[in-house]
N, C-alpha and C. Protein backbone atom coordinates (compact mmCIF):
# COMPACT_ATOMS: atom_id res chain seq x y z
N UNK A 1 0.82 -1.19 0.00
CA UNK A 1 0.00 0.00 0.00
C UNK A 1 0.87 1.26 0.00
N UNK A 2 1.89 1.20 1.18
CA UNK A 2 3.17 2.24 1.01
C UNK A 2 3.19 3.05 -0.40
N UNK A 3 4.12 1.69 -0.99
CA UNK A 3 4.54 2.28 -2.45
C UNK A 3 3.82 2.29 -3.27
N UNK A 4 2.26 2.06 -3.75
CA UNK A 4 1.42 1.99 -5.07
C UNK A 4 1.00 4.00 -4.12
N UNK A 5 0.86 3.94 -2.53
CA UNK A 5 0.75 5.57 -2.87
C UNK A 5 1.52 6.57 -3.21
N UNK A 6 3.26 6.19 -2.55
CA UNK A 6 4.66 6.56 -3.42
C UNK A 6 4.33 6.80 -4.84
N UNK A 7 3.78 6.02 -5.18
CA UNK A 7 4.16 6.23 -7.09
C UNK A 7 2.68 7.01 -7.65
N UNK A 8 1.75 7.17 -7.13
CA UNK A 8 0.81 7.89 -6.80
C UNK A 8 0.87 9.48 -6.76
N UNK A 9 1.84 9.59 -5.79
CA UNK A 9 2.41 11.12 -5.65
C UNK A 9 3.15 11.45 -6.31
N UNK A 10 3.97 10.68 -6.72
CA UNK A 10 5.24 10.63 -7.60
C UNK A 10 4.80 11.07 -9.22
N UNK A 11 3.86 10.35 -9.49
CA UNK A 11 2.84 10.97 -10.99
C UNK A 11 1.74 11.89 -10.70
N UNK A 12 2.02 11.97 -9.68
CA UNK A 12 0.81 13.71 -9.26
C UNK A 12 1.67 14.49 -9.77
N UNK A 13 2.97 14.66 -8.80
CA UNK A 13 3.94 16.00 -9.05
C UNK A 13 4.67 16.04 -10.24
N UNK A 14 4.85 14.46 -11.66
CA UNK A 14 5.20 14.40 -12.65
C UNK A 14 4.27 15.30 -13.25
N UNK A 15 2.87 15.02 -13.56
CA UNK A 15 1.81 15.72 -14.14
C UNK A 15 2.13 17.24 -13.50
N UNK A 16 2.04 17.68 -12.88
CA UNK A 16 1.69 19.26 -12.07
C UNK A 16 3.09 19.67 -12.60
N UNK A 17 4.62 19.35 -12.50
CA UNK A 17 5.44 19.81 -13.28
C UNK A 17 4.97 20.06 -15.03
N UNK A 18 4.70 19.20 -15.54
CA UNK A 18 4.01 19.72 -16.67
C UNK A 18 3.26 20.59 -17.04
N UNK A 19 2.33 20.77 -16.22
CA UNK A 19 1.40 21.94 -16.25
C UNK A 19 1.93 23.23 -15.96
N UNK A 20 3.16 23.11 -14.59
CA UNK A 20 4.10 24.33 -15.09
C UNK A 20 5.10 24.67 -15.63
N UNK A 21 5.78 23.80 -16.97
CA UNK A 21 6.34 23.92 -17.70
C UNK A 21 5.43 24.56 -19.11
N UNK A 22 4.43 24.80 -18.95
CA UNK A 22 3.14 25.09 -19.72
C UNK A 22 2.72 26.35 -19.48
N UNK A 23 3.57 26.82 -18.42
CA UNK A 23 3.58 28.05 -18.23
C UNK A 23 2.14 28.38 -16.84
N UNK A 24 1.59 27.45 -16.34
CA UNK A 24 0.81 27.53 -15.41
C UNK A 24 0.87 27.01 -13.93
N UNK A 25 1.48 28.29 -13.63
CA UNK A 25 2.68 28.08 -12.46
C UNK A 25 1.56 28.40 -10.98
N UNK A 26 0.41 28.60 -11.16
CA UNK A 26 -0.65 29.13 -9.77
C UNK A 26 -1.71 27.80 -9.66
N UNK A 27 -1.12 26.52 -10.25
CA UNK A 27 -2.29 25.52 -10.14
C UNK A 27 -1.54 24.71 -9.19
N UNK A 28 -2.44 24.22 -8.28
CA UNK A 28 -2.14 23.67 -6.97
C UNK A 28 -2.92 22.11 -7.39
N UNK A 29 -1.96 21.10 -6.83
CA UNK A 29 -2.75 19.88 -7.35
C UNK A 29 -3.13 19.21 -5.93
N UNK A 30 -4.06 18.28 -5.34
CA UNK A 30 -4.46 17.47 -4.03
C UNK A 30 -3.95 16.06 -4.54
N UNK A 31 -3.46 15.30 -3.70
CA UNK A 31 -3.13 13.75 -3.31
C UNK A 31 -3.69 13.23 -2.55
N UNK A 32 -4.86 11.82 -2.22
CA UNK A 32 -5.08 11.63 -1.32
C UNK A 32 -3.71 11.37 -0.52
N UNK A 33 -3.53 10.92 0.59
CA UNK A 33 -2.34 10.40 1.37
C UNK A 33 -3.44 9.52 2.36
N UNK A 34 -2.95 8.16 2.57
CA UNK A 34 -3.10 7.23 3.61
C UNK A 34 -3.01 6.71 4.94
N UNK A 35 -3.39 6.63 5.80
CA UNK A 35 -2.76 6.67 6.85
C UNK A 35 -1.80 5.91 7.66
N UNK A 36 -1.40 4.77 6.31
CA UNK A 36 -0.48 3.83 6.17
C UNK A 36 0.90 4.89 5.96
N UNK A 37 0.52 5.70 4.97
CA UNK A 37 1.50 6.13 4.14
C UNK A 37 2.14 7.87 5.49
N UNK A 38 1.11 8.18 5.82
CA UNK A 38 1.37 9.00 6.67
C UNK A 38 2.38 8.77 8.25
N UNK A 39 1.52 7.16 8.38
CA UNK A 39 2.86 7.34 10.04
C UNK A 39 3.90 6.35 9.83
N UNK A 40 4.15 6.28 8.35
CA UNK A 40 5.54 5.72 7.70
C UNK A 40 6.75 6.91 8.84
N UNK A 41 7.70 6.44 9.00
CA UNK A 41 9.03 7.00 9.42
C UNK A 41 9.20 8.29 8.29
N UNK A 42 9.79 7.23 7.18
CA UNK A 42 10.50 7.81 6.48
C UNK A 42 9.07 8.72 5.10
N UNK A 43 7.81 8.72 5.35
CA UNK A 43 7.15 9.17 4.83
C UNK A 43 7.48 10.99 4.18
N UNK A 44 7.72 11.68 5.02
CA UNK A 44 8.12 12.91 4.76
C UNK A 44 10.06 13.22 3.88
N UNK A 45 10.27 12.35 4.55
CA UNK A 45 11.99 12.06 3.08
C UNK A 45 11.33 11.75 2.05
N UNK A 46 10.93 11.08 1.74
CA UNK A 46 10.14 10.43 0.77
C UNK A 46 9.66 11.44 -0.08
N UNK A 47 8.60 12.11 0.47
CA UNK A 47 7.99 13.34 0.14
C UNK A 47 8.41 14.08 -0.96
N UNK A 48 9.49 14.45 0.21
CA UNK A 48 10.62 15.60 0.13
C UNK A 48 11.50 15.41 -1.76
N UNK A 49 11.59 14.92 -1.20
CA UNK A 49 12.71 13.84 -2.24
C UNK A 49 11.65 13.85 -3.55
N UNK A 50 10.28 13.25 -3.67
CA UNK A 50 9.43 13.46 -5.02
C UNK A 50 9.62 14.81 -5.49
N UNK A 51 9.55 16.07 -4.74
CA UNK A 51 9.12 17.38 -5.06
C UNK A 51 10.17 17.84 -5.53
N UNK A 52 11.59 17.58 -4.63
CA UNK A 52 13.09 18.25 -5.40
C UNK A 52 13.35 17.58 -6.73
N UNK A 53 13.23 16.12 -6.88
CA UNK A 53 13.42 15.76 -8.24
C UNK A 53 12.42 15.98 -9.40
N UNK A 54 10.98 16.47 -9.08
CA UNK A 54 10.60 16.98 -10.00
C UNK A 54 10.43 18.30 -10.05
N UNK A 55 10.84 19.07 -8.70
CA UNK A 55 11.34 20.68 -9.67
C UNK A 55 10.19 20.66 -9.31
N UNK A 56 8.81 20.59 -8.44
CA UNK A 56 7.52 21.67 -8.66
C UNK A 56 7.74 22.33 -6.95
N UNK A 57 7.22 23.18 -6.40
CA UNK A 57 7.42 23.75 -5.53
C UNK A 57 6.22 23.08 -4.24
N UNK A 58 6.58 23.34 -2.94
CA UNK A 58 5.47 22.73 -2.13
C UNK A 58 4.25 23.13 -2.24
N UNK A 59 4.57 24.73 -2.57
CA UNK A 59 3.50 25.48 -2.29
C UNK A 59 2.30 24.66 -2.98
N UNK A 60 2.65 24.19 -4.06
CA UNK A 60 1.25 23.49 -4.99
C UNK A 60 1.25 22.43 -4.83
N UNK A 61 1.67 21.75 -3.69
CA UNK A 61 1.19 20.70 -3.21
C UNK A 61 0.44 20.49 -1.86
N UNK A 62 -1.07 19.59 -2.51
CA UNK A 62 -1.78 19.67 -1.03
C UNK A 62 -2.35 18.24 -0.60
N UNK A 63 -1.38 17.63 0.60
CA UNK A 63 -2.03 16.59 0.94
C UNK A 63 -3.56 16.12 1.73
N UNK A 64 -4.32 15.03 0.84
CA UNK A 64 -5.69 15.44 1.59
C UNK A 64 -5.28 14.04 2.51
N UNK A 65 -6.35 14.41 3.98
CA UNK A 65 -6.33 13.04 4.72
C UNK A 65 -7.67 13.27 5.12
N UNK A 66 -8.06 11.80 5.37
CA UNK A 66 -9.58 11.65 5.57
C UNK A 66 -9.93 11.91 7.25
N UNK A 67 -11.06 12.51 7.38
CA UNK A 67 -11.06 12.94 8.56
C UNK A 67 -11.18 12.11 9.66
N UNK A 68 -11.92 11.02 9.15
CA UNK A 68 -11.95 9.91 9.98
C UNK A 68 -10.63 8.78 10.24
N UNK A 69 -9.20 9.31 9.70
CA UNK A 69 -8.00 8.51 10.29
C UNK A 69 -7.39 9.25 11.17
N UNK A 70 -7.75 10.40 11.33
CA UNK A 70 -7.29 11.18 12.67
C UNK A 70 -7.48 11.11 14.05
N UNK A 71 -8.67 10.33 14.37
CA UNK A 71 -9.27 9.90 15.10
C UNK A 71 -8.72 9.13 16.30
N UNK A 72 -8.17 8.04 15.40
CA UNK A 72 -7.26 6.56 16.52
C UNK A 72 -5.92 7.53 16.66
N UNK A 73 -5.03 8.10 16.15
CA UNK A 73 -3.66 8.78 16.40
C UNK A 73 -4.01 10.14 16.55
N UNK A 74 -5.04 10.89 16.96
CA UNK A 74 -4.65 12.37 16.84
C UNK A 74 -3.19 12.75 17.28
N UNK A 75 -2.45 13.30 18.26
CA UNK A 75 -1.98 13.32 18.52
C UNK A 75 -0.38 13.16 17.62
N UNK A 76 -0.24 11.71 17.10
CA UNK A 76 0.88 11.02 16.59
C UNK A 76 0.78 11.95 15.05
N UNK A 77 -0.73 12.16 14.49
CA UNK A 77 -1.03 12.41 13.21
C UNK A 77 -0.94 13.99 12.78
N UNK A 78 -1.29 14.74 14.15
CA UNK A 78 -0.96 16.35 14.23
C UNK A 78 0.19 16.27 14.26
N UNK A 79 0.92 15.72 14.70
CA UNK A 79 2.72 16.30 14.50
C UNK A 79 3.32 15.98 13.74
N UNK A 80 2.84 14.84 13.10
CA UNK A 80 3.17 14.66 11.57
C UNK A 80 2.80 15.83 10.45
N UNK A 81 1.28 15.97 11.08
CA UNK A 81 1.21 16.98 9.55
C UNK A 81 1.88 18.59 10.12
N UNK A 82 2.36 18.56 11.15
CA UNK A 82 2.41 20.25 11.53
C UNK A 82 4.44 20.01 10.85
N UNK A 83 4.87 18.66 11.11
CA UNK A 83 6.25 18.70 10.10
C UNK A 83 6.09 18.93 8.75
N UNK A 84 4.76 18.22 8.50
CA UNK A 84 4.72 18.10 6.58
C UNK A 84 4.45 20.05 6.35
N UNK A 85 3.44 20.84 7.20
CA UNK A 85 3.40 21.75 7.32
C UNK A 85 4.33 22.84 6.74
N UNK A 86 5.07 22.74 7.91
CA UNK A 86 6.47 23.45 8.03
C UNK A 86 7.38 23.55 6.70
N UNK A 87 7.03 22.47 6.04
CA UNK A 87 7.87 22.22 4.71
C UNK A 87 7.52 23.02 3.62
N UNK A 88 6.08 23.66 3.75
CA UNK A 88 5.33 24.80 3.23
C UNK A 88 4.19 23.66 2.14
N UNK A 89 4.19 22.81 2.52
CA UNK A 89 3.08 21.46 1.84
C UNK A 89 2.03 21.64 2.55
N UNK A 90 0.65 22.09 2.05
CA UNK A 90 -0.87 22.45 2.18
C UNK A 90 -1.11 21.14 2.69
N UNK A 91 -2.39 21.10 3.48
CA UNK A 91 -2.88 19.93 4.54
C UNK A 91 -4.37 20.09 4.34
N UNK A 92 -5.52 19.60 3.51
CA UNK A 92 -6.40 19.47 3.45
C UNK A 92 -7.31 18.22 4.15
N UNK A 93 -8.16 18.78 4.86
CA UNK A 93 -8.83 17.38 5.71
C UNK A 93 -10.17 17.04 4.85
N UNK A 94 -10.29 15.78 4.38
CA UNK A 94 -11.01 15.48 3.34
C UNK A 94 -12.47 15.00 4.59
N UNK A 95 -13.46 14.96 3.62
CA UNK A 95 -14.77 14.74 4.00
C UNK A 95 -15.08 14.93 5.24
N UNK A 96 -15.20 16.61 5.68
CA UNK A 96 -15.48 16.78 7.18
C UNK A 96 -17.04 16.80 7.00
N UNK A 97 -16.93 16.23 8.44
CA UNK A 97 -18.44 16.35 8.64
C UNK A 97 -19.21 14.85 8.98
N UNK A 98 -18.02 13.75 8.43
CA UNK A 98 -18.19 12.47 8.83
C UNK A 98 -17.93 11.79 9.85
N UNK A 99 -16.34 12.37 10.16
CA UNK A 99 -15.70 11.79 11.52
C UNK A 99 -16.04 12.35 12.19
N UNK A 100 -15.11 13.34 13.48
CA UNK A 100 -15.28 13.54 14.60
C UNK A 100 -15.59 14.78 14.70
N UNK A 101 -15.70 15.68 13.73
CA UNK A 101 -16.14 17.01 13.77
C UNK A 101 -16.52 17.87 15.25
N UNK A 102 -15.22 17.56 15.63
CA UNK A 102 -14.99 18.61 16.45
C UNK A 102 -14.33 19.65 16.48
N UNK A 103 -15.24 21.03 16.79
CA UNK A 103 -14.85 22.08 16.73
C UNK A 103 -12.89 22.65 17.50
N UNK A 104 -13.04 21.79 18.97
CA UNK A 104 -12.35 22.26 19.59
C UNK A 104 -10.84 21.56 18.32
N UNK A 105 -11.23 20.54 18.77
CA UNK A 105 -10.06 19.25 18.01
C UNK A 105 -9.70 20.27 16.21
N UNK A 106 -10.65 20.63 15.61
CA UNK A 106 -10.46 21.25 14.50
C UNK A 106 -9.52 22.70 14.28
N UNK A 107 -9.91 23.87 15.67
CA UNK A 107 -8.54 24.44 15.76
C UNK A 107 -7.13 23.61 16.22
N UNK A 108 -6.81 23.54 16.81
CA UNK A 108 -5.70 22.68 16.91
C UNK A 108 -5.23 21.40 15.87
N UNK A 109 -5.63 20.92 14.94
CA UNK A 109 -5.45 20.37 13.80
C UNK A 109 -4.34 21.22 12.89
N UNK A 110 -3.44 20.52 12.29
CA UNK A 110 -2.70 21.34 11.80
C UNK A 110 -2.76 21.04 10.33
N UNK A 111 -4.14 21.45 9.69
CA UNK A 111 -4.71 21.79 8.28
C UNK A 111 -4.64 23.15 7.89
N UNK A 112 -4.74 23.21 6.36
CA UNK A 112 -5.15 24.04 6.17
C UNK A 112 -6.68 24.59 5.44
N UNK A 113 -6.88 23.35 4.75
CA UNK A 113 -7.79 23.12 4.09
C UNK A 113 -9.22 22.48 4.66
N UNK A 114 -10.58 22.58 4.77
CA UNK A 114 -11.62 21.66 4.88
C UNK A 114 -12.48 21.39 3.70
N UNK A 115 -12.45 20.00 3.11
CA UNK A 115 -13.64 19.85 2.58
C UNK A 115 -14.56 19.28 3.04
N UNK A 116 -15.88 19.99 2.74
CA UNK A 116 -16.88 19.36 3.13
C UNK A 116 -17.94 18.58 2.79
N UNK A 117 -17.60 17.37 3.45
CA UNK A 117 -18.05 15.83 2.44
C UNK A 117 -19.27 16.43 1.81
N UNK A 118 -19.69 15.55 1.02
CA UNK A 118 -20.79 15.64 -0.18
C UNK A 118 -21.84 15.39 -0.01
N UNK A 119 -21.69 14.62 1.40
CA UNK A 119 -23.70 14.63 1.43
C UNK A 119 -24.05 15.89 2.30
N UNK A 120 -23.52 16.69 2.58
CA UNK A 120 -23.70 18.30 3.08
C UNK A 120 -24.52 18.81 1.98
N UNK A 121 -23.56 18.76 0.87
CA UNK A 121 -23.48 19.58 -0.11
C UNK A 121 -24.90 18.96 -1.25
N UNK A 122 -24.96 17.42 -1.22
CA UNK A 122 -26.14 16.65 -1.40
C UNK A 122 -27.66 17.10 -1.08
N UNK A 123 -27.52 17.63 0.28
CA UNK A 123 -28.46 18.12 0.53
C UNK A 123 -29.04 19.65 0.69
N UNK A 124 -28.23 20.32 -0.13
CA UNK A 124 -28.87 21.34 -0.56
C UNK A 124 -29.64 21.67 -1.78
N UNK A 125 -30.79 22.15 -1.63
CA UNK A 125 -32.03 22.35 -1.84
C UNK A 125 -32.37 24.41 -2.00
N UNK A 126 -32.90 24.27 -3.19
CA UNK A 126 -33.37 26.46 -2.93
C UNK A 126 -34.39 26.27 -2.13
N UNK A 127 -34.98 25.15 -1.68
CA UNK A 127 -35.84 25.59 -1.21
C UNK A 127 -36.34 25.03 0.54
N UNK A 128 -35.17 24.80 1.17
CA UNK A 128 -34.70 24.43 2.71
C UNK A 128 -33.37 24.83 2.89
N UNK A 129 -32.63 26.09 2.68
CA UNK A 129 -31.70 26.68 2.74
C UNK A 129 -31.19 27.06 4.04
N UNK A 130 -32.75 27.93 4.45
CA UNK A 130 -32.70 27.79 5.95
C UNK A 130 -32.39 26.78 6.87
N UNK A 131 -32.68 25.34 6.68
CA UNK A 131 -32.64 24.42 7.34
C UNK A 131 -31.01 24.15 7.59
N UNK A 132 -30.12 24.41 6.44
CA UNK A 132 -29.02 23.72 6.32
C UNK A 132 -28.02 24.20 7.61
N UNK A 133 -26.89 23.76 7.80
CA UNK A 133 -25.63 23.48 8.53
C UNK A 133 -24.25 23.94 7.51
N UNK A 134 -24.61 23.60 6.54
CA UNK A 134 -23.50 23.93 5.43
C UNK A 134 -23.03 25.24 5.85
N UNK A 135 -23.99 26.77 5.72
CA UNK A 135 -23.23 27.37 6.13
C UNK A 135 -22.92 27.92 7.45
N UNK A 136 -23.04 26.84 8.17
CA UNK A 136 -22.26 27.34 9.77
C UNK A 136 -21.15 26.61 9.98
N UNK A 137 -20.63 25.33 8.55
CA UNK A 137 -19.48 24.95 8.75
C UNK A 137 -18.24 25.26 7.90
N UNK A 138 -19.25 26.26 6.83
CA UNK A 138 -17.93 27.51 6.28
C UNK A 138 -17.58 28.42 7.04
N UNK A 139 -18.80 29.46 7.66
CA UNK A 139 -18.61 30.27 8.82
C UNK A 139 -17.47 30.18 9.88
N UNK A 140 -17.96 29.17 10.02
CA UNK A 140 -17.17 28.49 11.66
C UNK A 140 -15.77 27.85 11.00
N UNK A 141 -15.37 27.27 9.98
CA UNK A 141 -13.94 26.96 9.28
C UNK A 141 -13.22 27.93 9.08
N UNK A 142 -13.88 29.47 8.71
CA UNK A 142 -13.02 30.81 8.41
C UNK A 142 -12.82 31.52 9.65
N UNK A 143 -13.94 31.34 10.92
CA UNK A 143 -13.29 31.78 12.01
C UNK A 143 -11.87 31.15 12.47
N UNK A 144 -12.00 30.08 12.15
CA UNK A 144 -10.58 29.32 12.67
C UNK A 144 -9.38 29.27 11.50
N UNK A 145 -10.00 29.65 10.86
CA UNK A 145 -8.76 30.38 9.65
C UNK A 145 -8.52 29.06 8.60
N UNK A 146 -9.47 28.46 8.52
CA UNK A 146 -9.01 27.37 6.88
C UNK A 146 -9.86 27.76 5.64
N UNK A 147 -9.35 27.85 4.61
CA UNK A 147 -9.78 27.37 3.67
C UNK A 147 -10.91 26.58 3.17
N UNK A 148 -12.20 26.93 2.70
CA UNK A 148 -13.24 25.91 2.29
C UNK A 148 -12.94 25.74 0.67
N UNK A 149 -13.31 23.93 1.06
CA UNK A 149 -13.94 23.48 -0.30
C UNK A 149 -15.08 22.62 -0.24
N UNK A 150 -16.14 22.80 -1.29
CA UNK A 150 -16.98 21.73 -1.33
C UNK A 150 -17.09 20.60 -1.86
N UNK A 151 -17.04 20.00 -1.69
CA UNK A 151 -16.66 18.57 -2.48
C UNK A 151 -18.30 18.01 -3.33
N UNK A 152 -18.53 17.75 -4.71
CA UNK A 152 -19.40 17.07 -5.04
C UNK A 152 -20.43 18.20 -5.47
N UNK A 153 -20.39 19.05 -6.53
CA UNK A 153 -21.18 20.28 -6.59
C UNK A 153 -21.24 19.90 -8.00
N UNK A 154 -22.50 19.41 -8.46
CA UNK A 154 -23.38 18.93 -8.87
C UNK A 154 -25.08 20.15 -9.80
N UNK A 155 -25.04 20.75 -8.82
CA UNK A 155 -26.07 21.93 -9.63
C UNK A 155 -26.02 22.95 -9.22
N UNK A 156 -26.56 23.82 -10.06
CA UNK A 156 -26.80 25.17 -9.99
C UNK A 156 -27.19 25.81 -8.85
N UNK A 157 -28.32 25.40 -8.60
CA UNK A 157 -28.58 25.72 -7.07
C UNK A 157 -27.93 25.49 -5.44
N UNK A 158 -26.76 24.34 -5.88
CA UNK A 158 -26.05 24.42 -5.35
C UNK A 158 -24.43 25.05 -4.94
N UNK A 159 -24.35 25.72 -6.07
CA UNK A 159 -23.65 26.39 -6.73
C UNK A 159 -23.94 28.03 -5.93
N UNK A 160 -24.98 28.38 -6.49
CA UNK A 160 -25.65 29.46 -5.78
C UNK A 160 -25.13 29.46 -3.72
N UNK A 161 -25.82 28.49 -3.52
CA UNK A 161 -26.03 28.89 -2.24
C UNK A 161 -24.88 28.60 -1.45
N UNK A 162 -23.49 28.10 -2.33
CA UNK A 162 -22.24 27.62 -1.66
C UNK A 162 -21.40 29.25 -1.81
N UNK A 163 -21.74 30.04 -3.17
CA UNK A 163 -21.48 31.33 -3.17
C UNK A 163 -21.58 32.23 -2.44
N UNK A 164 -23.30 32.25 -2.25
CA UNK A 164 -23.59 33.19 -1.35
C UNK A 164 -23.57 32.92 0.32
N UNK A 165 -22.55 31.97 0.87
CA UNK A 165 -22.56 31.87 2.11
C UNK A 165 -20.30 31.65 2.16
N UNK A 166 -20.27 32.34 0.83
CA UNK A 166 -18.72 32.49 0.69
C UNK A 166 -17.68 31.16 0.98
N UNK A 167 -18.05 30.04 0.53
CA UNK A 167 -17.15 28.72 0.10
C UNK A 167 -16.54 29.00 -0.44
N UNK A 168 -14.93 28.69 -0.31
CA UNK A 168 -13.39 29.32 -1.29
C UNK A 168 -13.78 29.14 -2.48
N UNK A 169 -13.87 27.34 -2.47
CA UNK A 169 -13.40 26.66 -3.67
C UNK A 169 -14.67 25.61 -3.63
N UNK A 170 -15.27 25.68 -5.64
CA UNK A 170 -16.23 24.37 -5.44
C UNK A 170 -15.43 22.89 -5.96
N UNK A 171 -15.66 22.03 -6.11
CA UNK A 171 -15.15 21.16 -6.58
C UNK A 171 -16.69 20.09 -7.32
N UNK A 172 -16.18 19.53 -8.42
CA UNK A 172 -17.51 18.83 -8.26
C UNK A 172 -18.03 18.55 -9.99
N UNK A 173 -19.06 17.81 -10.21
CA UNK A 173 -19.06 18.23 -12.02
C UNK A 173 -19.74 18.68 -12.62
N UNK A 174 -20.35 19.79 -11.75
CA UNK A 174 -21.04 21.01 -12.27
C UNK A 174 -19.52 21.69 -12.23
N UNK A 175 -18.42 21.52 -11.93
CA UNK A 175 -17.61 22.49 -12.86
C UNK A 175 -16.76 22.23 -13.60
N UNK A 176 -16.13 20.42 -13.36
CA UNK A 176 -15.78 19.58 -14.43
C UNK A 176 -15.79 18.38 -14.20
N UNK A 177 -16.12 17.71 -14.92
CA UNK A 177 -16.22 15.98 -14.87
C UNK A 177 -14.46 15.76 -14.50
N UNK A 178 -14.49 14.20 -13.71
CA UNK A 178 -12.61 14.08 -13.93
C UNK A 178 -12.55 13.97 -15.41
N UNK A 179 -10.87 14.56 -15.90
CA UNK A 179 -10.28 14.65 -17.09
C UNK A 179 -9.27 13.48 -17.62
N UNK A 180 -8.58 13.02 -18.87
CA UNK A 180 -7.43 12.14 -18.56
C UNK A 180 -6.32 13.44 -18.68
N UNK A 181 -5.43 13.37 -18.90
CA UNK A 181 -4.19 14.24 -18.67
C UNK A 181 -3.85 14.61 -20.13
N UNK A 182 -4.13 14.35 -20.70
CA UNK A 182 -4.29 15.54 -22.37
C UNK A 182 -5.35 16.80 -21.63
């Protein structure tokens, strides 16, 4: 599992060098990362070592981890990512809203990023807007200073109401289906 995600990252940052040899040097690419692959030792050499030999910079690299492997290691898994951190490598916590979604636990997390899983985003509706949570967990993500994305944005109306409650970033295929690499 290690190395099929090694070579994983390894053709993330091959591809994303391309794209800025293309002259599109402000595109930031996501990796999942594992939690196999995360409390590896030598996981962050490793890292390290993909990004210098392909020449792309950290800054456009952002590891996602699922929110629910933080859970059994907090602790072991925050000081891992507050090293990967430091290296200037983005930390996105994938599908919040499933695991432990805790507020307190969420400042002290050393992310930068939240997405917010898809059946959030599933269940928006123009016409129970009021009802939703969605935006008290963008609200409440920018008080604590991360980054939103929505994961799984799908229509218009959802589109709308991820705007007007100020979500960074949508993700999803109302804005593109996945692509192959042409």
């Amino acid at each position: 599992m290690y190395d099929l995600g090694k070579l994983i990252l390894q053709k993330a940052c091959v591809f994303l060098k391309k794209i800025n040899d293309m002259g599109f040097n402000d595109i930031k690419i996501s990796v999942n990362i594992s939690v196999i692959q995360l409390l590896r030792e030598e996981f962050v050499k490793n890292l390290l070592g993909i990004i210098e030999s392909t020449g792309i910079s950290q800054k456009s690299l952002i590891l996602e981890i699922t929110e629910s492997i933080i859970m059994e290691n907090f602790d072991l898994i925050n000081k891992k990512l507050d090293e990967i951190r430091k290296t200037g490598i983005y930390i996105s916590l994938d599908d919040f809203g499933t695991g432990f979604s805790s507020l307190s636990r969420l400042r002290k997390l050393n992310v930068d990023y939240v997405k917010i899983d898809k059946y959030f985003i599933d269940n928006i509706r123009e016409e129970n807007d009021d009802t939703l949570i969605t935006a008290d967990i963008i609200s409440m993500s920018h008080k604590v200073g991360l980054t939103v994305v929505a994961e799984g944005v799908e229509r218009v109306d959802q589109k709308r109401y991820l705007e007007k409650n100020d979500c960074d970033i949508l993700q999803g295929y109302l804005i593109s289906k996945p692509l192959d690499e042409e």
